[in-house]
Every structure is written in C-alpha cells, then in structure tokens.
C-alpha atoms as a PDB file:
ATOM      1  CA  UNK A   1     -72.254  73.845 -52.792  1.00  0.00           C
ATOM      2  CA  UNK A   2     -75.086  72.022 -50.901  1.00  0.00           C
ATOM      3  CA  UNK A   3     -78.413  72.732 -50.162  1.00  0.00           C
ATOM      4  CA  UNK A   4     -79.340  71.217 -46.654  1.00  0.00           C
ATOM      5  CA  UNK A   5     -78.226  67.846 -46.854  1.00  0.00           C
ATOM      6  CA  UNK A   6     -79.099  67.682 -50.848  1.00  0.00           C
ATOM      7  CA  UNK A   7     -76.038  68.524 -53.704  1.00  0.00           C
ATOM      8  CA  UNK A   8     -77.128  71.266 -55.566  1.00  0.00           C
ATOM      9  CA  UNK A   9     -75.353  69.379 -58.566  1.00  0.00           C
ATOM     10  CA  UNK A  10     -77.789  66.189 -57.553  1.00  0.00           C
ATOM     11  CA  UNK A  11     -80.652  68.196 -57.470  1.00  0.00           C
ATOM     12  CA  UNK A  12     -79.965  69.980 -60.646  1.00  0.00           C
ATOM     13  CA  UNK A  13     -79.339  66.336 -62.462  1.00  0.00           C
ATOM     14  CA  UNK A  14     -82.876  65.323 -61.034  1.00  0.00           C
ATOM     15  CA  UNK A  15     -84.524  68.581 -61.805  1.00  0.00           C
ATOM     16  CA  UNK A  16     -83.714  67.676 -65.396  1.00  0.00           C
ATOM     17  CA  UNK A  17     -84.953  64.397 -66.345  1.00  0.00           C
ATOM     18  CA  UNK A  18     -88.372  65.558 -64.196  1.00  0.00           C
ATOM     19  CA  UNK A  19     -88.706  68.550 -66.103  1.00  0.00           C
ATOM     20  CA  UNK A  20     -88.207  67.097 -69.714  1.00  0.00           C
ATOM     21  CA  UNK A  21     -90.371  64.142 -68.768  1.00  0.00           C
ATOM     22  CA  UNK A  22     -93.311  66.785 -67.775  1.00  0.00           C
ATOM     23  CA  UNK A  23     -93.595  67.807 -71.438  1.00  0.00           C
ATOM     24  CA  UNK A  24     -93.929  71.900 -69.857  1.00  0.00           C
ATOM     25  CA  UNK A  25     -94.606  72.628 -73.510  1.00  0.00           C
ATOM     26  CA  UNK A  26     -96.803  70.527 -74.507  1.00  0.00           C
ATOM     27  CA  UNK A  27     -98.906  71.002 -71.963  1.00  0.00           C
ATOM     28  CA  UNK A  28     -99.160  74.902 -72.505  1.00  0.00           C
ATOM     29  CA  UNK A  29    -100.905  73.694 -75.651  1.00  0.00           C
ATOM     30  CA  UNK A  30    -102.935  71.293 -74.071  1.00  0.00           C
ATOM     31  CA  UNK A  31    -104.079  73.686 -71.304  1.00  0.00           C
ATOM     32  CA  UNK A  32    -105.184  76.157 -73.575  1.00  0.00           C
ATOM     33  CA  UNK A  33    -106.890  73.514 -75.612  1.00  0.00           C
ATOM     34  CA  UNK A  34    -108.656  72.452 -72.365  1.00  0.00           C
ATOM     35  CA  UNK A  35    -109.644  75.123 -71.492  1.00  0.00           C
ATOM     36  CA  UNK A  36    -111.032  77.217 -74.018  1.00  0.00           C
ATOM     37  CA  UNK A  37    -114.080  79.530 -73.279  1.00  0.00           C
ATOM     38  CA  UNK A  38    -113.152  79.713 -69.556  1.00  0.00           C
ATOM     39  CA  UNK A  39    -113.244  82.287 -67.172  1.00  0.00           C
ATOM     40  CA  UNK A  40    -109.987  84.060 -65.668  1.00  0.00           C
ATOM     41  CA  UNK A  41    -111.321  82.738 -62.694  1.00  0.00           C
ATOM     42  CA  UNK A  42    -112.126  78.861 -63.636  1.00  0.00           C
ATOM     43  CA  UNK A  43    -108.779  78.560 -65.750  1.00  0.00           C
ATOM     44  CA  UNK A  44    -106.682  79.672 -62.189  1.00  0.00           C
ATOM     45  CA  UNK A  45    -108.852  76.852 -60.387  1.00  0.00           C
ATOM     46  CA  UNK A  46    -107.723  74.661 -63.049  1.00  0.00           C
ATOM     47  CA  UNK A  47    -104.165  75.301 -62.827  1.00  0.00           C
ATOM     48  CA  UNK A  48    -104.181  74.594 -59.023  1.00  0.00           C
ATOM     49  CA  UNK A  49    -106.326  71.505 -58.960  1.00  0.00           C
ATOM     50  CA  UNK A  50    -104.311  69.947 -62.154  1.00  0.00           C
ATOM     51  CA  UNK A  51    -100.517  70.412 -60.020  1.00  0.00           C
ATOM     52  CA  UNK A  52    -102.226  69.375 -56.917  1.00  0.00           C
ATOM     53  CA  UNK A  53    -103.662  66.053 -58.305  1.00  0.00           C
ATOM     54  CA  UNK A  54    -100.066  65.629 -60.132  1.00  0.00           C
ATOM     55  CA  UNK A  55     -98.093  66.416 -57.268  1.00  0.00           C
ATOM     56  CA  UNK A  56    -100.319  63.769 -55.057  1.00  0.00           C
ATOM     57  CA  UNK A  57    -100.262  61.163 -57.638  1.00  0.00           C
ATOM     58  CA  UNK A  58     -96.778  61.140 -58.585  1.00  0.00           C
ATOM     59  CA  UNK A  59     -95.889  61.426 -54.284  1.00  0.00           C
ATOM     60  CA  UNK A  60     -98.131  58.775 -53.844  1.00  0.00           C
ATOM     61  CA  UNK A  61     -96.607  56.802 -56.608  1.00  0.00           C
ATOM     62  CA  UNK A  62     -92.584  57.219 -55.763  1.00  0.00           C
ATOM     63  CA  UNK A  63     -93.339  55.800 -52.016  1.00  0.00           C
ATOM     64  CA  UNK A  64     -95.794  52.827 -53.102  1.00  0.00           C
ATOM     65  CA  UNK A  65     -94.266  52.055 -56.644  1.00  0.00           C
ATOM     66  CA  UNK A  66     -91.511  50.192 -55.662  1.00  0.00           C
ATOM     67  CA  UNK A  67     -92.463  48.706 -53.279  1.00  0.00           C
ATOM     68  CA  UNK A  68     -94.629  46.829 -55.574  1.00  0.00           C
ATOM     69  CA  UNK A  69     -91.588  45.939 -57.262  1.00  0.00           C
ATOM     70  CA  UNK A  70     -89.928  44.443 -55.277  1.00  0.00           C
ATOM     71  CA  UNK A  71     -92.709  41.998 -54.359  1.00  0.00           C
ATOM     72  CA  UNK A  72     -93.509  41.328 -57.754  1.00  0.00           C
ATOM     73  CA  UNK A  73     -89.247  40.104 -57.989  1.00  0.00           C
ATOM     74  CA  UNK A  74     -88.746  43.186 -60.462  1.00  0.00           C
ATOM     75  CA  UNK A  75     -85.152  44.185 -60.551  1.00  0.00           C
ATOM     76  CA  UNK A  76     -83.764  48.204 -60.839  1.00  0.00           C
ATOM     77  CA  UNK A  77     -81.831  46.813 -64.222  1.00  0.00           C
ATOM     78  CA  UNK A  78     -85.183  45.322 -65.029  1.00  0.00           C
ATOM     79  CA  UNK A  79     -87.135  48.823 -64.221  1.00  0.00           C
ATOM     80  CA  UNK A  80     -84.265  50.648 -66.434  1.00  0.00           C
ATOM     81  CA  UNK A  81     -84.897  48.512 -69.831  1.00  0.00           C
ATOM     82  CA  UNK A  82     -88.765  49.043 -69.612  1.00  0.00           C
ATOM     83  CA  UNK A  83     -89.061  52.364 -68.145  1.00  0.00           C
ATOM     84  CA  UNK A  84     -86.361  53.262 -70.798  1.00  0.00           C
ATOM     85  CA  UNK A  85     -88.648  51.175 -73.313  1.00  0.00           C
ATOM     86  CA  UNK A  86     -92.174  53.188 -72.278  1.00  0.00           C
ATOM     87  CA  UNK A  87     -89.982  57.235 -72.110  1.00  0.00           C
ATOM     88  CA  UNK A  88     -88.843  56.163 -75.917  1.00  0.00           C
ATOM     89  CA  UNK A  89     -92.255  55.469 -77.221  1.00  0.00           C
ATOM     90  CA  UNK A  90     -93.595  58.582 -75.162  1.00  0.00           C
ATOM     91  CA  UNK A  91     -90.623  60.770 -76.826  1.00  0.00           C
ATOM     92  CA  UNK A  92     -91.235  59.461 -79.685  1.00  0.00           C
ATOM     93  CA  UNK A  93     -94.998  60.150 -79.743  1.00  0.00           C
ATOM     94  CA  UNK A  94     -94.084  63.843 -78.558  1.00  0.00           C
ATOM     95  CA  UNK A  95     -91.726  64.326 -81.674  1.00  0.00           C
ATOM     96  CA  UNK A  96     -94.361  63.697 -84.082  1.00  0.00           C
ATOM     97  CA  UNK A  97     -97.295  65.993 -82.253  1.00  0.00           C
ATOM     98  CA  UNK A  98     -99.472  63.095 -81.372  1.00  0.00           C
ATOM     99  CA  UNK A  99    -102.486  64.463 -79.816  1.00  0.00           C
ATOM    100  CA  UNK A 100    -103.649  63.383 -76.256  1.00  0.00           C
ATOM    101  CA  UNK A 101    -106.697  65.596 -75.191  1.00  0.00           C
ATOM    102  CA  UNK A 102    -110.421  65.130 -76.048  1.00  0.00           C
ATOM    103  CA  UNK A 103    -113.698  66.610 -74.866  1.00  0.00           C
ATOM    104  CA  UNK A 104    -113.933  66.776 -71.206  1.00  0.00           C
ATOM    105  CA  UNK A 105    -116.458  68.152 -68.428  1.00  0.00           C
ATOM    106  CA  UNK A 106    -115.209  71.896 -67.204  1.00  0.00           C
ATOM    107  CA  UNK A 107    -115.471  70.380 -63.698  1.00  0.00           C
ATOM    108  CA  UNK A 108    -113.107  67.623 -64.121  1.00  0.00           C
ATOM    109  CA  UNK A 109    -110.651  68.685 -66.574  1.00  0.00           C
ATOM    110  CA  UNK A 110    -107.939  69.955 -63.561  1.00  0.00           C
ATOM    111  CA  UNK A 111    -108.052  66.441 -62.673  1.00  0.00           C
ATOM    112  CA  UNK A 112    -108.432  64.371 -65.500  1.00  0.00           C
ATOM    113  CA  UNK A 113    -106.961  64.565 -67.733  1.00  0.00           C
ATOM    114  CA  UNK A 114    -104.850  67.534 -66.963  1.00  0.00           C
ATOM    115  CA  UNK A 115    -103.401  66.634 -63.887  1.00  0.00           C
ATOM    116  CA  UNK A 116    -103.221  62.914 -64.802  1.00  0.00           C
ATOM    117  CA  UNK A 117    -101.906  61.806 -67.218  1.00  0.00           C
ATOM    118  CA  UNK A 118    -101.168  64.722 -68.853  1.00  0.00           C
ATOM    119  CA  UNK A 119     -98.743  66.269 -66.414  1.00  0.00           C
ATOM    120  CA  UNK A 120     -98.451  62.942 -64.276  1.00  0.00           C
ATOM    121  CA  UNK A 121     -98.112  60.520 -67.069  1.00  0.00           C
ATOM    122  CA  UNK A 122     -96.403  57.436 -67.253  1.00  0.00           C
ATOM    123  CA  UNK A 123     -92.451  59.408 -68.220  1.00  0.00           C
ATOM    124  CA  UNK A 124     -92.910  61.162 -65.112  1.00  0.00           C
ATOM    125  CA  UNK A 125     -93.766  58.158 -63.139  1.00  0.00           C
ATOM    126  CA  UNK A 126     -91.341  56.346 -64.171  1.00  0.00           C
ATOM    127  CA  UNK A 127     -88.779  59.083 -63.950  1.00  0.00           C
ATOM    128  CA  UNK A 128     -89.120  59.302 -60.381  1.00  0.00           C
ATOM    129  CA  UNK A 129     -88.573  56.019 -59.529  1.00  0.00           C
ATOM    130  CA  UNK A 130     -85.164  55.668 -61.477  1.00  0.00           C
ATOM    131  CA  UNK A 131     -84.209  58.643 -59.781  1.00  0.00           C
ATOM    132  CA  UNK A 132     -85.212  57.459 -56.271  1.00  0.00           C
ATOM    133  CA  UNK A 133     -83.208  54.495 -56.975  1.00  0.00           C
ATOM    134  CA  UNK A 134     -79.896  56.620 -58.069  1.00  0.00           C
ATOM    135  CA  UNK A 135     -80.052  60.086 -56.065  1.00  0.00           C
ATOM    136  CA  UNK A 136     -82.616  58.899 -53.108  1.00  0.00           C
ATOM    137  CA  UNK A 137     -85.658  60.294 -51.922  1.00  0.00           C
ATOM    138  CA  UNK A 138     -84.884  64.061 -50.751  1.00  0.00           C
ATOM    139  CA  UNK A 139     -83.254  65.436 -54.434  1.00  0.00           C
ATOM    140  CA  UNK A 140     -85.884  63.153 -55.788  1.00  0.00           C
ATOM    141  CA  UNK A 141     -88.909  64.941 -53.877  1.00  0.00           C
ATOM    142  CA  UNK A 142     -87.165  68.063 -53.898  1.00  0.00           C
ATOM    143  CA  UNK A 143     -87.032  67.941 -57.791  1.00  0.00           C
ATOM    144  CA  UNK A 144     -90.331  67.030 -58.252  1.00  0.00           C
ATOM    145  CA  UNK A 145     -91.940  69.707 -56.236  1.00  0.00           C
ATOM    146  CA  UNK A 146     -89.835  72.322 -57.764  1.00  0.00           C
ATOM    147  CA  UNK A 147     -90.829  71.176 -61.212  1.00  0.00           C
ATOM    148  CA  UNK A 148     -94.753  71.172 -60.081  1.00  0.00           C
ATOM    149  CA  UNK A 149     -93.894  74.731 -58.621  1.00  0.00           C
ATOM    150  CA  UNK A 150     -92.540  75.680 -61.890  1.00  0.00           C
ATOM    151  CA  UNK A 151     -95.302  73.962 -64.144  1.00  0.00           C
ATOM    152  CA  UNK A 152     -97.532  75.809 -62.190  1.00  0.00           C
ATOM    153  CA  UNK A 153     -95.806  79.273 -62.889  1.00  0.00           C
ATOM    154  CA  UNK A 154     -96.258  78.126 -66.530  1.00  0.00           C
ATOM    155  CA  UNK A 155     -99.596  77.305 -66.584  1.00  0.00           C
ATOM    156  CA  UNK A 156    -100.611  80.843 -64.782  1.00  0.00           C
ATOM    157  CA  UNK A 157     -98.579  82.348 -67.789  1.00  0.00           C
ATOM    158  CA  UNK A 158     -99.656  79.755 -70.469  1.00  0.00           C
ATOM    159  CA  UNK A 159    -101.863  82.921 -73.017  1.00  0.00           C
ATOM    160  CA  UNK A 160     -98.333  84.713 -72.625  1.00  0.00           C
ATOM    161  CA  UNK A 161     -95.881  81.784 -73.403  1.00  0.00           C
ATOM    162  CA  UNK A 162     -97.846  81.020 -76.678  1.00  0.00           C
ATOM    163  CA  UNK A 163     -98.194  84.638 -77.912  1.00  0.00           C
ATOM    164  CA  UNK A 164     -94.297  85.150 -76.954  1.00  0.00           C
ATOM    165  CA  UNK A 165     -93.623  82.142 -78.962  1.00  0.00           C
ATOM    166  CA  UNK A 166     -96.615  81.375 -81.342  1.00  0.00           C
ATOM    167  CA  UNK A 167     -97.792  78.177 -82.361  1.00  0.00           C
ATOM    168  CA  UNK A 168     -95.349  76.769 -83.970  1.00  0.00           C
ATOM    169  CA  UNK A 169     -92.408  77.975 -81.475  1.00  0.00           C
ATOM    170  CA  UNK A 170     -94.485  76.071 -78.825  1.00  0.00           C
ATOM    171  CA  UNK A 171     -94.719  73.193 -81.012  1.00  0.00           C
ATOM    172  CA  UNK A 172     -90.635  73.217 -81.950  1.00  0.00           C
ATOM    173  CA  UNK A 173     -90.032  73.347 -78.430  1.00  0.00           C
ATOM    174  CA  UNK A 174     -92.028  70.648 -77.665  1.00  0.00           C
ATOM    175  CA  UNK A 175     -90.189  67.908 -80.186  1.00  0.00           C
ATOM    176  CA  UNK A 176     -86.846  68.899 -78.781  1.00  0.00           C
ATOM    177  CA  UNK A 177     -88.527  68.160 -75.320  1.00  0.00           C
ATOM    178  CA  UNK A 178     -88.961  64.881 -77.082  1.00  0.00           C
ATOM    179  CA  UNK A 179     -86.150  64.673 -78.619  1.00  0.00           C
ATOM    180  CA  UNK A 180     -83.973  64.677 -74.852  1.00  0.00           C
ATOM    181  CA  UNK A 181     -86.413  62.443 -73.278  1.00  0.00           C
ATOM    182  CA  UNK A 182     -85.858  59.770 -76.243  1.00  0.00           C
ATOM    183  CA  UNK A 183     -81.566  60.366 -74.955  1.00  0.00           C
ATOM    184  CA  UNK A 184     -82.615  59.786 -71.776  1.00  0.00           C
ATOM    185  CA  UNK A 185     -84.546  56.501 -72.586  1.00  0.00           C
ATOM    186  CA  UNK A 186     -81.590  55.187 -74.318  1.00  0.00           C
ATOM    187  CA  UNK A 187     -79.092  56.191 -71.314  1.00  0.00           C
ATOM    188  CA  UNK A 188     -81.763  54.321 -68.987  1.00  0.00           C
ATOM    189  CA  UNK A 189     -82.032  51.282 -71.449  1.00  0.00           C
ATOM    190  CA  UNK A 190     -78.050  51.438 -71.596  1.00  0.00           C
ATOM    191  CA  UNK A 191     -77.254  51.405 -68.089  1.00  0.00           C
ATOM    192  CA  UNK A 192     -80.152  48.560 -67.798  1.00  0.00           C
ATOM    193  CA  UNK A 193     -78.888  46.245 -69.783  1.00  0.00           C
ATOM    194  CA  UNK A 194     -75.170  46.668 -68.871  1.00  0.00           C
ATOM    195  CA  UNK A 195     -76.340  45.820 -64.880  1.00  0.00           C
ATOM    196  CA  UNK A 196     -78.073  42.459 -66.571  1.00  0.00           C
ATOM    197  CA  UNK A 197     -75.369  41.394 -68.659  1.00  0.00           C
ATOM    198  CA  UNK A 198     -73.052  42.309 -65.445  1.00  0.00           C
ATOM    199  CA  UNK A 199     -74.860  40.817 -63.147  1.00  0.00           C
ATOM    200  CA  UNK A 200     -75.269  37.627 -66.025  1.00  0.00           C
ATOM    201  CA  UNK A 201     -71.315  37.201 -66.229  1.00  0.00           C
ATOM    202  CA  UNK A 202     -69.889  34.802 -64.036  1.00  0.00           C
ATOM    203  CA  UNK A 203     -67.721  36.387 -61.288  1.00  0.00           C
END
C-alpha cells in the first residue's frame, strides 16, 4: 500500500523514531509546567506558536544540516556514531526525569523554550537527518509534519492526558519513551560503526 509516491510502511518506520525522539510525554508535563496560571486563551496561542517554531526549525534544519556536513568532510557513518552518541545521553537523561524547564517570560515561552529545544531538541534534529539519509526527503517531511500535527493535538489536550493518566502514568510513559530512544541510539551507533569498519577493510 502506498501513499502518493511515499510507502506507507516507510512512512510508518519514520513516523516512529520522530515521534519517540519528540518526548510527546514529557512535554505534556513540561507544557503544563510552562504554563501555569494562563488563560484558555494564552495556553492555545502557546500551543500554536511552540509547533510552528518547531516545525520551522527542524524544516529549516533537515535542508541546511547536511549540507554543512558535507563541507565540513563529515561522513553518514560518522553522523550515525555521534548522533547515536547525543539520542543515548538524551534517553538516558529522559529515563531518570531530568528536568529541562525554568522560569520564562509568558510572551516567549511558545518559542523558547517550548518550541526549541524542548520539542525541537537536539534527538529530533538529529533524527531527521538519519532519516533523510535512509528513507529521503518526502517520508522524512511527511513524518515530521504528521508528528508536529499530532504533538499539537496533544498539547490542545495536555489538562486531559494528565488527569486520564496522573502524574506518575505521565512520568512512566515518559522513561519508556526513553527507554526506545536509548534502542534506537544503539541501532544508529551499530549500523555506524559497521559502515566504518566496512568501509576500513580492504576490498
């Protein structure tokens, strides 16, 4: 089954790694944190600046960021190990609750830190690119603006999602979050370092 000129099954295996990288659940917390003693009103303005400034900033980074790359002489393999290296210590920094968010200005909070880097941090950044480089652009866009259309979904529904599942359902669903994104990193370091020692042998 195809979707236009995408694979569903592509899209779904880019949809994932985008999604867990996102941290949906953590960032319900973080939201609310945010944006305590808001109006209905100012929390919905949030919610669409903060995907907006993601959704340009991660765009903005998949057509530019590799391009940098390449001039800098920066192999994919070489992209895998450290991107691999940087989603590890963020998974592993999401298993043990390590808090991100401080005080911030009502006005600016959509965009910073919201937007970025909480929802466009450095996972999702460098998600994107390894995906680029393995599925292309279209399932990689395609992902990424159906996860920002579904974070946004989230977000509107964020005082629901946390009486639904409490504090500390939020909070357990956040560390397995983690815990993927850390099998992910290891995959990405994995297929890294086989492409160097590969491309190492003689032929």
């Amino acid at each position: 089954m195809t979707l236009g000129r995408v694979d569903l099954h592509t899209l779904v295996l880019t949809c994932i790694p985008i999604f867990v990288a996102i941290e949906p659940f953590s960032n319900v917390t973080n939201f609310i944190s945010l944006t305590q003693g808001f109006t209905k009103k100012q929390r919905s303005k949030v919610v669409r600046v903060s995907i907006i400034t993601a959704s340009l900033a991660v765009t903005a980074f998949l057509f530019v960021g590799k391009g940098i790359f390449v001039t800098l002489g920066i192999s994919v393999p070489d992209f895998l190990v450290a991107g691999g290296i940087l989603l590890l210590v963020v998974a592993i920094l999401m298993m043990l609750g390590f808090e991100r968010i401080g005080h911030w200005p009502k006005e600016e909070v959509g965009v910073v830190p919201l937007g970025t880097p909480l929802i466009a941090g450095p996972a999702v950044l460098t998600t994107v690119l390894i995906l680029l480089d393995a599925h292309g652009i279209l399932p990689t866009v395609l992902a990424l603006l159906l996860n920002m259309a579904l974070m946004w979904g989230v977000l509107a529904k964020a005082d629901l999602i946390t009486q639904q599942l409490g504090g500390g359902g939020t909070r357990a669903l956040s560390r397995i979050m983690g815990l993927l994104l850390a099998a992910i990193a290891v995959m990405m370091m994995r297929r890294g370092l086989m492409e160097i020692v590969r491309a190492a042998m003689p032929a």
